[in-house]
N, C-alpha and C. Protein backbone atom coordinates (compact mmCIF):
# COMPACT_ATOMS: atom_id res chain seq x y z
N UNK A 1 89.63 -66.93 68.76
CA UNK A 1 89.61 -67.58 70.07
C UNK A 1 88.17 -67.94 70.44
N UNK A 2 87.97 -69.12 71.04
CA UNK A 2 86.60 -69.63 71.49
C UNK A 2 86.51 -70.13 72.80
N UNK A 3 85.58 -69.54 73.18
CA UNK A 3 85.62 -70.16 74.99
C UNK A 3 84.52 -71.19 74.79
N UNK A 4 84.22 -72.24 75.69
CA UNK A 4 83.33 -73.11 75.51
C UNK A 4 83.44 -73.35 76.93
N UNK A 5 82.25 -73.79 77.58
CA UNK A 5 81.29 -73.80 78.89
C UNK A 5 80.70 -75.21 78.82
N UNK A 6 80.89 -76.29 79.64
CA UNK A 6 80.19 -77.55 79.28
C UNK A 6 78.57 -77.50 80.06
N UNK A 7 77.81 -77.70 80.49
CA UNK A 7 77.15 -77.96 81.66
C UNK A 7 75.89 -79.01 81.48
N UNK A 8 75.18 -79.09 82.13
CA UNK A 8 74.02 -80.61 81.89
C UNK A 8 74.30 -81.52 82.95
N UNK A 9 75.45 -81.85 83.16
CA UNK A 9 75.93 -83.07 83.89
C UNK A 9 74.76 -83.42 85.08
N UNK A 10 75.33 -84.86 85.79
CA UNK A 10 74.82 -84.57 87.07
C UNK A 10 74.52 -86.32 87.19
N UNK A 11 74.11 -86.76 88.51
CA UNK A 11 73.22 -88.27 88.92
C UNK A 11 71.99 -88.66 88.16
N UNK A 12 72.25 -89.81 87.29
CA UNK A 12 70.94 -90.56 86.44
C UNK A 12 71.18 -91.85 86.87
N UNK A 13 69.89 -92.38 87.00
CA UNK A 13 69.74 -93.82 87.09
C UNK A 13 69.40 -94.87 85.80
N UNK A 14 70.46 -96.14 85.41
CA UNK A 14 70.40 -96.71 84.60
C UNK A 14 69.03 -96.63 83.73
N UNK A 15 69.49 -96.28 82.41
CA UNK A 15 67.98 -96.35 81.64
C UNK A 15 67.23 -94.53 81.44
N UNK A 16 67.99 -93.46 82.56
CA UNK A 16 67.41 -92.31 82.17
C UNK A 16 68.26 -91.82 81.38
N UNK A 17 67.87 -89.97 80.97
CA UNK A 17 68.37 -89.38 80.04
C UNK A 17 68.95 -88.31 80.86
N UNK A 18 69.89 -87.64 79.73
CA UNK A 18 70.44 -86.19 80.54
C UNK A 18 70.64 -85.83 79.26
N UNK A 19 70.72 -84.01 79.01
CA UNK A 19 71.05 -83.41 78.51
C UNK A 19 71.96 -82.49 78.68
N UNK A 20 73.03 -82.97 78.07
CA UNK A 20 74.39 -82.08 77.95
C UNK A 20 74.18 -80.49 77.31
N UNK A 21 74.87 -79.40 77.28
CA UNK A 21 75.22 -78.22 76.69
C UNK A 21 76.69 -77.79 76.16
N UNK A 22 76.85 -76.95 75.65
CA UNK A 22 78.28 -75.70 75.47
C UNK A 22 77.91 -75.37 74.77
N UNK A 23 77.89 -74.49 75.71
CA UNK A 23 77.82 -72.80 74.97
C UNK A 23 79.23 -71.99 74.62
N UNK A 24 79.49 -71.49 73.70
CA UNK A 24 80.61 -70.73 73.24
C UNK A 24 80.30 -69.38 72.89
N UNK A 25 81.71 -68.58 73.23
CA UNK A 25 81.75 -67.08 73.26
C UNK A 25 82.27 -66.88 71.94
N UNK A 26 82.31 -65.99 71.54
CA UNK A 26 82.58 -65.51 70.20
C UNK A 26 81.68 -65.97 69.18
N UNK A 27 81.61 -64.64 67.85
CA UNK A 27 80.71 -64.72 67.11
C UNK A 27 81.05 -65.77 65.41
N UNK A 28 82.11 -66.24 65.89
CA UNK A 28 82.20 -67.08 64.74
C UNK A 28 82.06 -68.58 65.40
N UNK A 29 81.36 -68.91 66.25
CA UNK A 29 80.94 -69.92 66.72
C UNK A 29 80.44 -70.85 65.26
N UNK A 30 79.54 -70.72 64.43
CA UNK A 30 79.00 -71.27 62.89
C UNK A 30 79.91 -71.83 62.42
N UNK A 31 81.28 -71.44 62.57
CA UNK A 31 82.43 -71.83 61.19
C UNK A 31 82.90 -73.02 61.80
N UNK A 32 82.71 -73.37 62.98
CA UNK A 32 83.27 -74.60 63.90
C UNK A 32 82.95 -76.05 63.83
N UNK A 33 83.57 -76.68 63.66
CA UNK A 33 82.78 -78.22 63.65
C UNK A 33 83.00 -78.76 64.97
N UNK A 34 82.14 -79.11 66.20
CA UNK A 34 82.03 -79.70 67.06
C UNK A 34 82.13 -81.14 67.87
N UNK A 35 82.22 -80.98 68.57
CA UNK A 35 82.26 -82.62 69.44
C UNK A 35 81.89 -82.77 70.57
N UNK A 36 82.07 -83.62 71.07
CA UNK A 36 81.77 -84.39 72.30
C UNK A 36 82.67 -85.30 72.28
N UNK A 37 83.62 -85.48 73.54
CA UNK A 37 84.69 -86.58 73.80
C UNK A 37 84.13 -86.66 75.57
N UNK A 38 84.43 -87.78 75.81
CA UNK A 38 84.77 -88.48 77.40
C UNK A 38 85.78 -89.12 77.92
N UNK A 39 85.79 -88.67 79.07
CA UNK A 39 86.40 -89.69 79.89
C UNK A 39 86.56 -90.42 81.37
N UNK A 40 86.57 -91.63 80.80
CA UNK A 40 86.27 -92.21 82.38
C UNK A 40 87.30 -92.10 83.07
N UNK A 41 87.05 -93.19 84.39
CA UNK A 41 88.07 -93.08 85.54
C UNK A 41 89.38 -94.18 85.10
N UNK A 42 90.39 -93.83 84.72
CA UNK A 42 91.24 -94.62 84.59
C UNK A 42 91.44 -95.15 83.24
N UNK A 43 90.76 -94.25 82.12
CA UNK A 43 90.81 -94.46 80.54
C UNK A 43 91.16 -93.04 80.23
N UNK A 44 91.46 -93.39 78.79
CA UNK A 44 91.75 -92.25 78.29
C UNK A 44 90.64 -91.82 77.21
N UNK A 45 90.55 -90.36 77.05
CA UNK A 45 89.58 -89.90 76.67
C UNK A 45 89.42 -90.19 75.20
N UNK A 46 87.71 -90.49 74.96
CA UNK A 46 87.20 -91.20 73.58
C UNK A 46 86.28 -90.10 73.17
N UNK A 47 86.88 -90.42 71.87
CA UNK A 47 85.36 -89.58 71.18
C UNK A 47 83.71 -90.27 71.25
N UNK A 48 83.26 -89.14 71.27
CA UNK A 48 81.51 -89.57 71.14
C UNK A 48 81.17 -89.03 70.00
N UNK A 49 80.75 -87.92 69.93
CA UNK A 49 79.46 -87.95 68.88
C UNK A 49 80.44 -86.20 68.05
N UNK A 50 80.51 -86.45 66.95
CA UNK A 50 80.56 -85.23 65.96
C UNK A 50 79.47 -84.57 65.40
N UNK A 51 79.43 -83.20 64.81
CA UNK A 51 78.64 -82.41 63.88
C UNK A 51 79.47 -81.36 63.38
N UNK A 52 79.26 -81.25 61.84
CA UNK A 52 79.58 -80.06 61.28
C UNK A 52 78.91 -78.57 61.43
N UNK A 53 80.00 -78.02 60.89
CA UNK A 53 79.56 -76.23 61.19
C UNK A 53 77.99 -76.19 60.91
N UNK A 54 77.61 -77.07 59.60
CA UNK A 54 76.38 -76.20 59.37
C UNK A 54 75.24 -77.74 59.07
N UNK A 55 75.55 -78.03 60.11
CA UNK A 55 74.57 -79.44 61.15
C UNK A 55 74.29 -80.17 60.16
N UNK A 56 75.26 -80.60 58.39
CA UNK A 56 74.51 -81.21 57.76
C UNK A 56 75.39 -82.65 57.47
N UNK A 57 76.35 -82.67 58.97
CA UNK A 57 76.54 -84.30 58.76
C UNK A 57 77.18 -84.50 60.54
N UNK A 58 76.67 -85.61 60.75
CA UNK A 58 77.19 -86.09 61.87
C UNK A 58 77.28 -87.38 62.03
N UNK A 59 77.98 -87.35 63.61
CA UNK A 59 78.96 -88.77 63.15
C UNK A 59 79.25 -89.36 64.91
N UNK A 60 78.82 -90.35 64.96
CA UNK A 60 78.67 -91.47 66.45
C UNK A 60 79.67 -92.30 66.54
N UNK A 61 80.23 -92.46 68.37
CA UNK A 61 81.02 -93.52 68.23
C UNK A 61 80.31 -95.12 68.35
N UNK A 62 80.28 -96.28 68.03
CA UNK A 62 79.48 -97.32 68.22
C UNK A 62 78.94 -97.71 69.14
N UNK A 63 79.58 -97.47 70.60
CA UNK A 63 79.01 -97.17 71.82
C UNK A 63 77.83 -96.64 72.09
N UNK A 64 77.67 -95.32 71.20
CA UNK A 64 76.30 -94.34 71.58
C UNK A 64 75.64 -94.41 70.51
N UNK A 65 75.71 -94.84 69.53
CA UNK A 65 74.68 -95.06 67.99
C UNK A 65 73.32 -95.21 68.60
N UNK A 66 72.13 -94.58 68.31
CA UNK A 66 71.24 -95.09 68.67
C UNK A 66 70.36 -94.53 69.91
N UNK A 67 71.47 -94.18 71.03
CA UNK A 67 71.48 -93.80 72.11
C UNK A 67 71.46 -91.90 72.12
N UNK A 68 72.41 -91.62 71.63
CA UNK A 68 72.95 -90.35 71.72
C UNK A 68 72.87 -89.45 70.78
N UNK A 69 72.51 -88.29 70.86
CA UNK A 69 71.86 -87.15 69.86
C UNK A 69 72.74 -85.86 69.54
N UNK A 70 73.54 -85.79 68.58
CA UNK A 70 74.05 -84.13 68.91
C UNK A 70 73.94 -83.50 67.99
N UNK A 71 73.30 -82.27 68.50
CA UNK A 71 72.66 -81.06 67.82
C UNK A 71 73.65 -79.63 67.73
N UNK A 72 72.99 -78.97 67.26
CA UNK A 72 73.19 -77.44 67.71
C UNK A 72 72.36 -76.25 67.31
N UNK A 73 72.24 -74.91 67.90
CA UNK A 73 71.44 -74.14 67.51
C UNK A 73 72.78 -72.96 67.47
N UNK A 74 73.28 -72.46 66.02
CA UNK A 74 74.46 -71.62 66.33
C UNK A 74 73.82 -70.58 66.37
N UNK A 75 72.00 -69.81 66.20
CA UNK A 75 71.90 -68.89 66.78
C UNK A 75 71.95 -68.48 68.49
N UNK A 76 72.32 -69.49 68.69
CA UNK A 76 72.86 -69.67 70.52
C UNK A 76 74.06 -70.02 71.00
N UNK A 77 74.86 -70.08 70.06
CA UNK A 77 75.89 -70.49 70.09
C UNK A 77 76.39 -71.80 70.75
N UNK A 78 75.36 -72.85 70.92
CA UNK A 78 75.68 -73.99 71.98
C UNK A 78 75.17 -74.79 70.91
N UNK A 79 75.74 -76.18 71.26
CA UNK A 79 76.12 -77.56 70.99
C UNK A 79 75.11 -78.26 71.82
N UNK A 80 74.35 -79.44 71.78
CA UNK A 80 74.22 -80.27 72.54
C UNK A 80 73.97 -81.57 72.71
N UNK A 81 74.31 -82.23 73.56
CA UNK A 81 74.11 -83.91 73.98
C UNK A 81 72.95 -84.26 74.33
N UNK A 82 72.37 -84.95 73.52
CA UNK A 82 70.93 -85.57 74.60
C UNK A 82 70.86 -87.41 74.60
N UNK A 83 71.06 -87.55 75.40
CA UNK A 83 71.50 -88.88 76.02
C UNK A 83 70.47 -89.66 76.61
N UNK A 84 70.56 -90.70 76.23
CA UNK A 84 68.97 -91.91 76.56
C UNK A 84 69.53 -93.04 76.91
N UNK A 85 68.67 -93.81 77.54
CA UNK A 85 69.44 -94.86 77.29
C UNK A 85 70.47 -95.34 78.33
N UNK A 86 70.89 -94.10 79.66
CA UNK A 86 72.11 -94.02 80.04
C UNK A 86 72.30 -95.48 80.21
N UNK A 87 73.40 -96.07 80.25
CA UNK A 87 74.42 -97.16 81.34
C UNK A 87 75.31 -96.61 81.94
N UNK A 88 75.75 -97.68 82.56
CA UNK A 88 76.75 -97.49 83.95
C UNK A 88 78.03 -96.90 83.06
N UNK A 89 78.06 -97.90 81.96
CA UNK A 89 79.45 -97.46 81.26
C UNK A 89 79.54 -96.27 80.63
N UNK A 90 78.87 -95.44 80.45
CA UNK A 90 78.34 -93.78 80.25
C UNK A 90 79.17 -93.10 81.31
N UNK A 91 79.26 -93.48 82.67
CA UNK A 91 79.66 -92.83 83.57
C UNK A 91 81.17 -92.33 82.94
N UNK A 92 81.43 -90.69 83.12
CA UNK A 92 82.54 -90.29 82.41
C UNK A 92 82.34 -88.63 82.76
N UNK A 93 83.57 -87.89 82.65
CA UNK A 93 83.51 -86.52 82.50
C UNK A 93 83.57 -86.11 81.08
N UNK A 94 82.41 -85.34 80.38
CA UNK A 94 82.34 -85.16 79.43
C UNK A 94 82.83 -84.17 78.86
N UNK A 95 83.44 -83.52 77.60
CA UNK A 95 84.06 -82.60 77.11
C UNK A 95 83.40 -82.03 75.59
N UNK A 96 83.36 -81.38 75.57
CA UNK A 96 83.02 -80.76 74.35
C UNK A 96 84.00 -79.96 73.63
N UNK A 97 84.35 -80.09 72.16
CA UNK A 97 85.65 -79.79 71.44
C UNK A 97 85.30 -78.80 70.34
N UNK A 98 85.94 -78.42 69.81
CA UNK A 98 85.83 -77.29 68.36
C UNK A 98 87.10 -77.14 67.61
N UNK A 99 86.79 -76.96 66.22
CA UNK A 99 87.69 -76.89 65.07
C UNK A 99 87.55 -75.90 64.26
N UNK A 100 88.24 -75.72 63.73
CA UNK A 100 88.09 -75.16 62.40
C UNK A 100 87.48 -76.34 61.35
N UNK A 101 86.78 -76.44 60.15
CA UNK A 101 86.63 -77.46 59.36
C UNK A 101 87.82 -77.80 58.77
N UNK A 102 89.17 -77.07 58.53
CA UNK A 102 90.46 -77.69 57.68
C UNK A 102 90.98 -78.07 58.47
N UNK A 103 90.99 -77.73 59.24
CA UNK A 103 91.99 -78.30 60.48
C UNK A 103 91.44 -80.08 60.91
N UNK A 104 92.65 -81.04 61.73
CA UNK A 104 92.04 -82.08 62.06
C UNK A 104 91.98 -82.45 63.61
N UNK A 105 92.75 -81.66 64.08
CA UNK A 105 92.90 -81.61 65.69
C UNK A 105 92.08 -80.22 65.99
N UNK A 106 91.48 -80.93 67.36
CA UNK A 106 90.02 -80.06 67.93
C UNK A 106 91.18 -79.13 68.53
N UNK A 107 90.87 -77.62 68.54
CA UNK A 107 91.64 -76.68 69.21
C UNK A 107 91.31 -76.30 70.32
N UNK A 108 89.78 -76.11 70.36
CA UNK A 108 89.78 -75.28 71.85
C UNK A 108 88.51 -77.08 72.71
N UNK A 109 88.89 -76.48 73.61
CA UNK A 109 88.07 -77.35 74.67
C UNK A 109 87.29 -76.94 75.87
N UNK A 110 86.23 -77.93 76.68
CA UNK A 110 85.40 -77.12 77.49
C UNK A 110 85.84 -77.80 78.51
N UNK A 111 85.53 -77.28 79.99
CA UNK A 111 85.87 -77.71 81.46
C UNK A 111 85.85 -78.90 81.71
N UNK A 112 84.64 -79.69 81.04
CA UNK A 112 83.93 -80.90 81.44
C UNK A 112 82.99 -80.79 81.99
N UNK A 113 81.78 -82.20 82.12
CA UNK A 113 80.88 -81.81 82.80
C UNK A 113 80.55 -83.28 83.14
N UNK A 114 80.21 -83.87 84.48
CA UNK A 114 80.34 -85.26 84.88
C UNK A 114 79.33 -85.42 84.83
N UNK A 115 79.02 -87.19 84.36
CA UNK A 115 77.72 -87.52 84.42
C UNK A 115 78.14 -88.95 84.95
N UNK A 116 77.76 -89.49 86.12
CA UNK A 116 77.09 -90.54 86.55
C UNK A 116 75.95 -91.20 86.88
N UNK A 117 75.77 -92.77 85.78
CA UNK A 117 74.90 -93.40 85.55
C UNK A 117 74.89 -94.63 87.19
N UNK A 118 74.16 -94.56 87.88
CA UNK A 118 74.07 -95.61 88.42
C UNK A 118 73.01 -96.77 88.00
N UNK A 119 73.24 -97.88 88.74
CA UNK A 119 73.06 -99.01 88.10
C UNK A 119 71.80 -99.46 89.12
């Protein structure tokens, strides 16, 4: 079982950055392959940005290529987003996901954490 905690969110103005988090409980946090999904107001939720258990491949949706960074430090057990670049179309509640690596559906999920870009 994995708990995951989103936080970072908050008000940026077109063109700044924010840095996302999740942090997760339990000590097999390492074996997990991670994500980042969003969603806006009146869409349904998209993936953003992937990384494997052991940070040696990751993977962007075309939207954020370029823009968007995701890391992790599993001696901390957290994941994170670092975001540049914002636009308006960024604006979204963000989620952070976890797997097993065999598995293909993300199992556990985090609260969310909102970020609005104004323009």
């Amino acid at each position: 079982q994995v708990q995951l905690v989103d936080s970072g969110g908050g008000l940026v103005q077109a063109g700044g950055s924010l840095r996302l988090a999740c942090t997760a409980s339990g000590r097999t946090f390492s074996i997990y392959n991670m994500a980042w999904f969003r969603q806006a107001p009146g869409k349904e939720r998209e993936f953003v940005a992937r990384i494997n258990w052991n940070s040696g491949n990751t993977g962007y949706a075309d939207s954020v290529k370029g823009r968007f960074t995701i890391s992790r430090d599993n001696a901390k057990n957290t994941v994170y987003l670092q975001m540049n670049s914002l636009k308006p179309e960024d604006t979204a509640v963000y989620y952070c996901a976890a797997r097993k690596p065999e598995l293909e559906r993300y199992e556990y999920w985090g609260q969310g954490t909102r970020v609005t870009v104004s323009s």
